[in-house]
C-alpha atoms as a PDB file:
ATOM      1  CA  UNK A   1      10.135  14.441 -21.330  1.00  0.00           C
ATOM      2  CA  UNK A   2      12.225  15.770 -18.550  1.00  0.00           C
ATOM      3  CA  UNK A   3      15.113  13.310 -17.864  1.00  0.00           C
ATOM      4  CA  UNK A   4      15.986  13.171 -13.933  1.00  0.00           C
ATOM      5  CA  UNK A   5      20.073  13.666 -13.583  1.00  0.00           C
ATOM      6  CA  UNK A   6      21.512  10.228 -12.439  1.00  0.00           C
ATOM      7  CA  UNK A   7      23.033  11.556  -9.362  1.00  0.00           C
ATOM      8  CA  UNK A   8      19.801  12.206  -8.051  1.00  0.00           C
ATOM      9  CA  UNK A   9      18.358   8.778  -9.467  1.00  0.00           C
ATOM     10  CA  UNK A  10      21.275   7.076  -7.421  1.00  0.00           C
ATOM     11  CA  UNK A  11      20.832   9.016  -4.388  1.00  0.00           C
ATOM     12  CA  UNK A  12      17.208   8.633  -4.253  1.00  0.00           C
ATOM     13  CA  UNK A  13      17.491   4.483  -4.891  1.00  0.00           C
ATOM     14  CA  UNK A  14      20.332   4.749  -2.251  1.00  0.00           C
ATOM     15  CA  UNK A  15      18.149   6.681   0.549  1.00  0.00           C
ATOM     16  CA  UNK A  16      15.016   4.267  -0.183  1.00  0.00           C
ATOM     17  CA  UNK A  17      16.694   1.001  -0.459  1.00  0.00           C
ATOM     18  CA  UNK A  18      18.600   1.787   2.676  1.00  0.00           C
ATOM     19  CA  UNK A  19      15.233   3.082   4.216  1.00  0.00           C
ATOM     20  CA  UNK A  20      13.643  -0.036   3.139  1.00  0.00           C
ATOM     21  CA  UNK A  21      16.756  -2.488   4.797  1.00  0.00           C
ATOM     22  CA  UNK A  22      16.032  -0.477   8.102  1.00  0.00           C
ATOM     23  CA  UNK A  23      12.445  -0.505   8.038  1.00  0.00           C
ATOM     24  CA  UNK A  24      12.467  -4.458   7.651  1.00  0.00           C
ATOM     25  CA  UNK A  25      15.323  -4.929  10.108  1.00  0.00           C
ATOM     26  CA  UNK A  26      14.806  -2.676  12.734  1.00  0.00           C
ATOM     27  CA  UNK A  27      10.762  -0.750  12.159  1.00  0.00           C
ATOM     28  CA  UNK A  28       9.908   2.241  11.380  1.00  0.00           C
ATOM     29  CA  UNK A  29       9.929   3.847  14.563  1.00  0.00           C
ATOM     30  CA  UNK A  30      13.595   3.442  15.340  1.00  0.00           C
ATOM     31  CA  UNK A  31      14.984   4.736  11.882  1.00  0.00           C
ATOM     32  CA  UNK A  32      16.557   7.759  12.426  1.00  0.00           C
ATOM     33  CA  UNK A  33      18.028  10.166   9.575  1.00  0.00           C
ATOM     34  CA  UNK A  34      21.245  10.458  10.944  1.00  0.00           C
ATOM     35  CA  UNK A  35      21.460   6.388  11.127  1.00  0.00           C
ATOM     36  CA  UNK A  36      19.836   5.765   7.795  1.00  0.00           C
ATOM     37  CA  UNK A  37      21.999   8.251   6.502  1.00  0.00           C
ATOM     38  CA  UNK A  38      25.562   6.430   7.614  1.00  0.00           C
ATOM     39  CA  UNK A  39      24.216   3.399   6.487  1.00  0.00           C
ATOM     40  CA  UNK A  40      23.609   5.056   3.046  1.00  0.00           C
ATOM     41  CA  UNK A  41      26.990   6.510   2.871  1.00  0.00           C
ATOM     42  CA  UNK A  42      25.204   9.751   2.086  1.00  0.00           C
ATOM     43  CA  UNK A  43      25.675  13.505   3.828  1.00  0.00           C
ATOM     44  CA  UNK A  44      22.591  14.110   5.529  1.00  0.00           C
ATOM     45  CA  UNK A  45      22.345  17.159   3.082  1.00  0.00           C
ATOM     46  CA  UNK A  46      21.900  15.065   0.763  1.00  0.00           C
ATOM     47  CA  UNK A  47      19.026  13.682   2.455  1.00  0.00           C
ATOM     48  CA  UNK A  48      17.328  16.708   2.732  1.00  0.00           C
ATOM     49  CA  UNK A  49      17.287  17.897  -0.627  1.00  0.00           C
ATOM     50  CA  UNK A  50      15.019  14.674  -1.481  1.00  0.00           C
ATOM     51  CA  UNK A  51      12.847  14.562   1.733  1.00  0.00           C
ATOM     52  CA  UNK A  52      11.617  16.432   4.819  1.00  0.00           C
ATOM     53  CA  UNK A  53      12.184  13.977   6.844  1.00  0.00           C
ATOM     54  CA  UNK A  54      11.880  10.351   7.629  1.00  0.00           C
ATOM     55  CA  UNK A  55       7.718  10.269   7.514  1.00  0.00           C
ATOM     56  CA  UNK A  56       8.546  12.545   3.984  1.00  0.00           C
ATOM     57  CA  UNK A  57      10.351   9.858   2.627  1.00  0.00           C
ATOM     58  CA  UNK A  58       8.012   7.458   3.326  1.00  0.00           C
ATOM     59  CA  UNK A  59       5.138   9.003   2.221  1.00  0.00           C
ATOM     60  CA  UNK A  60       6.933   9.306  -1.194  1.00  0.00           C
ATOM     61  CA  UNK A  61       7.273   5.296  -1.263  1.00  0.00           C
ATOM     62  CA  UNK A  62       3.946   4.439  -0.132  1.00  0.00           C
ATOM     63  CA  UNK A  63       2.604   6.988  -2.842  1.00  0.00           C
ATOM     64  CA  UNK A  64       4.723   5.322  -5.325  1.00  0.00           C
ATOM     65  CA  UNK A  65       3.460   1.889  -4.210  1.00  0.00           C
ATOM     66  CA  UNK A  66      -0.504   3.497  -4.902  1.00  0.00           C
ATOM     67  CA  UNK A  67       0.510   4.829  -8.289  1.00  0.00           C
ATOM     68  CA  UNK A  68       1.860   1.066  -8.878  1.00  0.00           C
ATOM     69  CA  UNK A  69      -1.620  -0.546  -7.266  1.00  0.00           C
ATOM     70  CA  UNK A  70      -3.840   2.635  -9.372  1.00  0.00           C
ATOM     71  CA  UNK A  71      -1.919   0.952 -12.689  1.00  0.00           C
ATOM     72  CA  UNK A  72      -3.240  -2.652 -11.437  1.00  0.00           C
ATOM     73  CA  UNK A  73      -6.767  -1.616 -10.773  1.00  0.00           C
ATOM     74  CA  UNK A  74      -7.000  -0.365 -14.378  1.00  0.00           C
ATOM     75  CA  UNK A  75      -5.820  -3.391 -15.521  1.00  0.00           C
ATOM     76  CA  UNK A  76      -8.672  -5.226 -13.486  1.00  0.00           C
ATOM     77  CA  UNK A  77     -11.478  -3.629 -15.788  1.00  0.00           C
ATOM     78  CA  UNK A  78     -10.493  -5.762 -18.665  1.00  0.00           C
ATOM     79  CA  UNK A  79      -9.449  -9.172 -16.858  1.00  0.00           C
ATOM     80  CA  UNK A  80     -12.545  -9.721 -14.412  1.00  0.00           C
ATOM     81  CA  UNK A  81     -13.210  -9.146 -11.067  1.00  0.00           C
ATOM     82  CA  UNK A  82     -11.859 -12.294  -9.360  1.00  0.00           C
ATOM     83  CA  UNK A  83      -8.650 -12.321 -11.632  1.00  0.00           C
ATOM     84  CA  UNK A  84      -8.092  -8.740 -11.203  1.00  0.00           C
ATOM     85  CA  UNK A  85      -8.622  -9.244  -7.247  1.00  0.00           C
ATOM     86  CA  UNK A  86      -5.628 -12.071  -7.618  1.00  0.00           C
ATOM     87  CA  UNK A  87      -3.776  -9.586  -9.192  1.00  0.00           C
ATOM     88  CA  UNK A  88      -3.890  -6.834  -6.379  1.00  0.00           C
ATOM     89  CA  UNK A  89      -3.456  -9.262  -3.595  1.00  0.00           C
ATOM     90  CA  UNK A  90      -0.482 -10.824  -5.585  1.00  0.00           C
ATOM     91  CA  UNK A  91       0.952  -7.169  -5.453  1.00  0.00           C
ATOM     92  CA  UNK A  92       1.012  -6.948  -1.605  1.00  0.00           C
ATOM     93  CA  UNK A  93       2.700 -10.418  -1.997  1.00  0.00           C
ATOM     94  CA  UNK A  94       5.301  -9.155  -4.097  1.00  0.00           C
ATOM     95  CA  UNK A  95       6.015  -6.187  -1.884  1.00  0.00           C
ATOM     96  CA  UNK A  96       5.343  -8.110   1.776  1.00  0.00           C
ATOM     97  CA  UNK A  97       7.965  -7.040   3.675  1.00  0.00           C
ATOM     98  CA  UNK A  98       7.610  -3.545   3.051  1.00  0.00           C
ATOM     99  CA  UNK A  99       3.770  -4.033   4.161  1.00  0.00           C
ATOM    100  CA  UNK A 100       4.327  -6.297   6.763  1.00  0.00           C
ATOM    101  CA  UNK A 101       7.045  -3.507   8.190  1.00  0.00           C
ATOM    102  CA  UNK A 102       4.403  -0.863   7.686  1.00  0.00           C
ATOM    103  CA  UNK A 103       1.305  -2.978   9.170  1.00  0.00           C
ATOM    104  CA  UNK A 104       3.273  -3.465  12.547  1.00  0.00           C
ATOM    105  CA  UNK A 105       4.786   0.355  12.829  1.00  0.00           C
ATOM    106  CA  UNK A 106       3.132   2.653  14.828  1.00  0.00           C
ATOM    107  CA  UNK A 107       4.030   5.325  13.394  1.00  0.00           C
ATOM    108  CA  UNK A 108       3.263   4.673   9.934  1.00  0.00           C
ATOM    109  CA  UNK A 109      -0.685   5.369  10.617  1.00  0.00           C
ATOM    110  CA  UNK A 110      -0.799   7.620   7.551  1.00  0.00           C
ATOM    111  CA  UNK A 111       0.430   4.906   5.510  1.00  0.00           C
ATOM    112  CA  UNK A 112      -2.788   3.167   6.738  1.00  0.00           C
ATOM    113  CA  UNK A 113      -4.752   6.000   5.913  1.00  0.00           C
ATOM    114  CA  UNK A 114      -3.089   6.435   2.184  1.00  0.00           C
ATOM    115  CA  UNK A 115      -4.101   3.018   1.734  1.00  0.00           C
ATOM    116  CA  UNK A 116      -7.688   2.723   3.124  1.00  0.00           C
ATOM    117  CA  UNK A 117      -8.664   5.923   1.463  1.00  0.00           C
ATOM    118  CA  UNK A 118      -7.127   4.235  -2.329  1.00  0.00           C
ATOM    119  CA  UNK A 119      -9.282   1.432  -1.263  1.00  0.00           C
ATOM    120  CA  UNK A 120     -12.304   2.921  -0.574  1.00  0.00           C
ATOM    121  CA  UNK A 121     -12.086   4.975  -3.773  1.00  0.00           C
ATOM    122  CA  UNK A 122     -11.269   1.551  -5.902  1.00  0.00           C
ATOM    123  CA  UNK A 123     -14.412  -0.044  -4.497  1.00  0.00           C
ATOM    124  CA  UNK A 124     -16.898   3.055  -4.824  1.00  0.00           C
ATOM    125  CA  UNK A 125     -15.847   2.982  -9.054  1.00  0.00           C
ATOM    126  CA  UNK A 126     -17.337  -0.696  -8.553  1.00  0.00           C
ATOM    127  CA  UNK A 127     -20.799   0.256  -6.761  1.00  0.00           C
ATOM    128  CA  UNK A 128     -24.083   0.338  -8.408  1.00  0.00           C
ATOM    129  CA  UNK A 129     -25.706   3.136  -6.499  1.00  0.00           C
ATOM    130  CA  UNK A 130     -28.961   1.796  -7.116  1.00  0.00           C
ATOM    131  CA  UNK A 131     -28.384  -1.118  -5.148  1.00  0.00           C
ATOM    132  CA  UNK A 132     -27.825   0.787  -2.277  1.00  0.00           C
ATOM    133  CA  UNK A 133     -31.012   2.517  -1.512  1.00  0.00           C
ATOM    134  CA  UNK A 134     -30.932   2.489   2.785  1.00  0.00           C
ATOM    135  CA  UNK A 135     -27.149   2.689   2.850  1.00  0.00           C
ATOM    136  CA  UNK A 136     -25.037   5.186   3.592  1.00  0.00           C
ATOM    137  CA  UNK A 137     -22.283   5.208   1.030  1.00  0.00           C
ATOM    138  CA  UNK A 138     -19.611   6.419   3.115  1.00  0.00           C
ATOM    139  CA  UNK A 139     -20.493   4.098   5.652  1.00  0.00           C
ATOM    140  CA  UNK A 140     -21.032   1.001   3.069  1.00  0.00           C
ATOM    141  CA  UNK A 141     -17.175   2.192   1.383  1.00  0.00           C
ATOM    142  CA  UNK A 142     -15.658   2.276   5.014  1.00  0.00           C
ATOM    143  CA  UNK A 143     -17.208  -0.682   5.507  1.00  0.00           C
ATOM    144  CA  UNK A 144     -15.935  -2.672   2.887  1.00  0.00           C
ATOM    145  CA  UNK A 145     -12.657  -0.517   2.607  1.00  0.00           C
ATOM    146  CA  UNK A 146     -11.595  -1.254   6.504  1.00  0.00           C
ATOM    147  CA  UNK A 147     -12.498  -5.243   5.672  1.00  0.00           C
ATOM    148  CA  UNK A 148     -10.500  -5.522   2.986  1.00  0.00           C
ATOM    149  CA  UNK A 149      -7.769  -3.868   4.687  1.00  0.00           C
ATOM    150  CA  UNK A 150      -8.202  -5.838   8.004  1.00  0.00           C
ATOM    151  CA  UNK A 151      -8.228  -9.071   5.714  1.00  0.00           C
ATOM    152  CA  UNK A 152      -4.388  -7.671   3.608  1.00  0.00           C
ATOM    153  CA  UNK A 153      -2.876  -7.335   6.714  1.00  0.00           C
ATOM    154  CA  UNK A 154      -3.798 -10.525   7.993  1.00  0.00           C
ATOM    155  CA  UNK A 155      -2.468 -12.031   4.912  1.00  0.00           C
ATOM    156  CA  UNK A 156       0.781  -9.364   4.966  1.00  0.00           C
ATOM    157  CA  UNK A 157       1.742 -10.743   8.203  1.00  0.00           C
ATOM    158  CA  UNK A 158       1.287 -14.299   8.098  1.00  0.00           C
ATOM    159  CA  UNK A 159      -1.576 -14.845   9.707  1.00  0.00           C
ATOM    160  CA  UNK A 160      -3.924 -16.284   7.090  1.00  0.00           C
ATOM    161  CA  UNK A 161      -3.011 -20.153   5.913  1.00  0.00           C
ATOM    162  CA  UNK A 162      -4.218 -19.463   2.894  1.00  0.00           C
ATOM    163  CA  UNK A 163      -2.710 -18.466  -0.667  1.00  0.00           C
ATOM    164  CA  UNK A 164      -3.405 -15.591  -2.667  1.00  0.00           C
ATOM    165  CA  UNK A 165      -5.932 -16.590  -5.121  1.00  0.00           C
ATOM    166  CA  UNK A 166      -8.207 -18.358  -2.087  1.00  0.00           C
ATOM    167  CA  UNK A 167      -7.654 -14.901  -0.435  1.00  0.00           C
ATOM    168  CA  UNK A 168      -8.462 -12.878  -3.132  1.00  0.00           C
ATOM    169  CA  UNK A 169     -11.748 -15.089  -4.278  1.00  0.00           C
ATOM    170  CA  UNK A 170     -13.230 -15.274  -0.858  1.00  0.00           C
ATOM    171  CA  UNK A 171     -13.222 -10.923  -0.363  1.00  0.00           C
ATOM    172  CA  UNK A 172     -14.687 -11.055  -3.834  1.00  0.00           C
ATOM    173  CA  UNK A 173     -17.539 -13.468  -2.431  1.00  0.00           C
ATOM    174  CA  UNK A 174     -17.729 -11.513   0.323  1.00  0.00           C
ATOM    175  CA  UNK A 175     -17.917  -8.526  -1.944  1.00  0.00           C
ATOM    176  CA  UNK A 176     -21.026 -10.044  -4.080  1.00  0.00           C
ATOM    177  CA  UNK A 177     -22.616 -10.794  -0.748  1.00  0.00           C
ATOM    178  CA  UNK A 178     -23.044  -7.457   0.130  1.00  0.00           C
ATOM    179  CA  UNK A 179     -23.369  -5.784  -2.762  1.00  0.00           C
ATOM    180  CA  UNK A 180     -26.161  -8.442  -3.255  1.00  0.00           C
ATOM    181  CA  UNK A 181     -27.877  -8.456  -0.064  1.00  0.00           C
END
């Protein structure tokens, strides 16, 4: 196992945790390199040796975030569905103002994208294809995919009352309902 030098550890945790205090404070749209980097305390050289740019770095996050949710939906095969839905939802909980920063940026569409196209992935493992005869698959997964993702950001930004398990059990209902017919 390759070990990473702990310069590069500490300048990567300083770039993302400062990209992160930005993105919260202030949206993605007005982070610039040259301000995250002062607020960093980092040469923008630096920078660049870890990422492109600012839409670089956070692809790098929000594909560190799917490896983290990829890890979760593995562990939802041996817990059950409903309990294993709590558990995904409770990881956009953990992580909400990083979403919630995301969900309201215009410029982080890709993000969206990232996400939606994990989702839709995660729910066609789950479909029976036989229960699908008249549907078209892609439609049925962007279907389901773009509700579930409609229904997280809703909960991300405050706008469901709810708590995470209620959340989580009804888009499993929901789920079974159309799966079911």
């Amino acid at each position: 196992m390759v070990k990473t030098d702990r310069r590069i550890l500490k300048s990567r945790q300083a770039i993302q945790s400062t990209f992160l205090q930005m993105l919260l404070q202030e949206g993605f749209d007005e982070i610039t390199v040259k301000k995250l980097t002062e607020k960093a305390d980092i040469g923008r050289k630096t920078f660049y040796l870890h990422y492109t740019d600012k839409y670089d770095l956070l692809d790098k996050m929000v594909d560190d975030h799917i490896a983290q949710l990829r890890v979760i939906c593995d562990q939802k095969q041996d817990i059950g569905l409903i309990e294993g839905s709590i558990l995904w939802f409770s990881y956009f909980e953990q992580h909400k103002p990083f979403f919630a920063a995301l969900f309201k940026s215009e410029g982080a569409s890709t993000f969206r994208k990232k996400l939606l196209s994990f989702t839709m992935a995660e729910i066609d493992k789950k479909l029976n294809e036989d229960s699908l005869p008249i549907i078209d698959k892609h439609i049925f997964l962007k279907f389901l995919g773009t509700a579930t993702m409609g229904v997280l950001e809703s909960y991300v930004l405050g706008e469901l009352d709810s708590d995470i398990e209620a959340v989580a059990t009804q888009v499993v209902q929901l789920y079974k309902t159309q799966l079911i017919g």
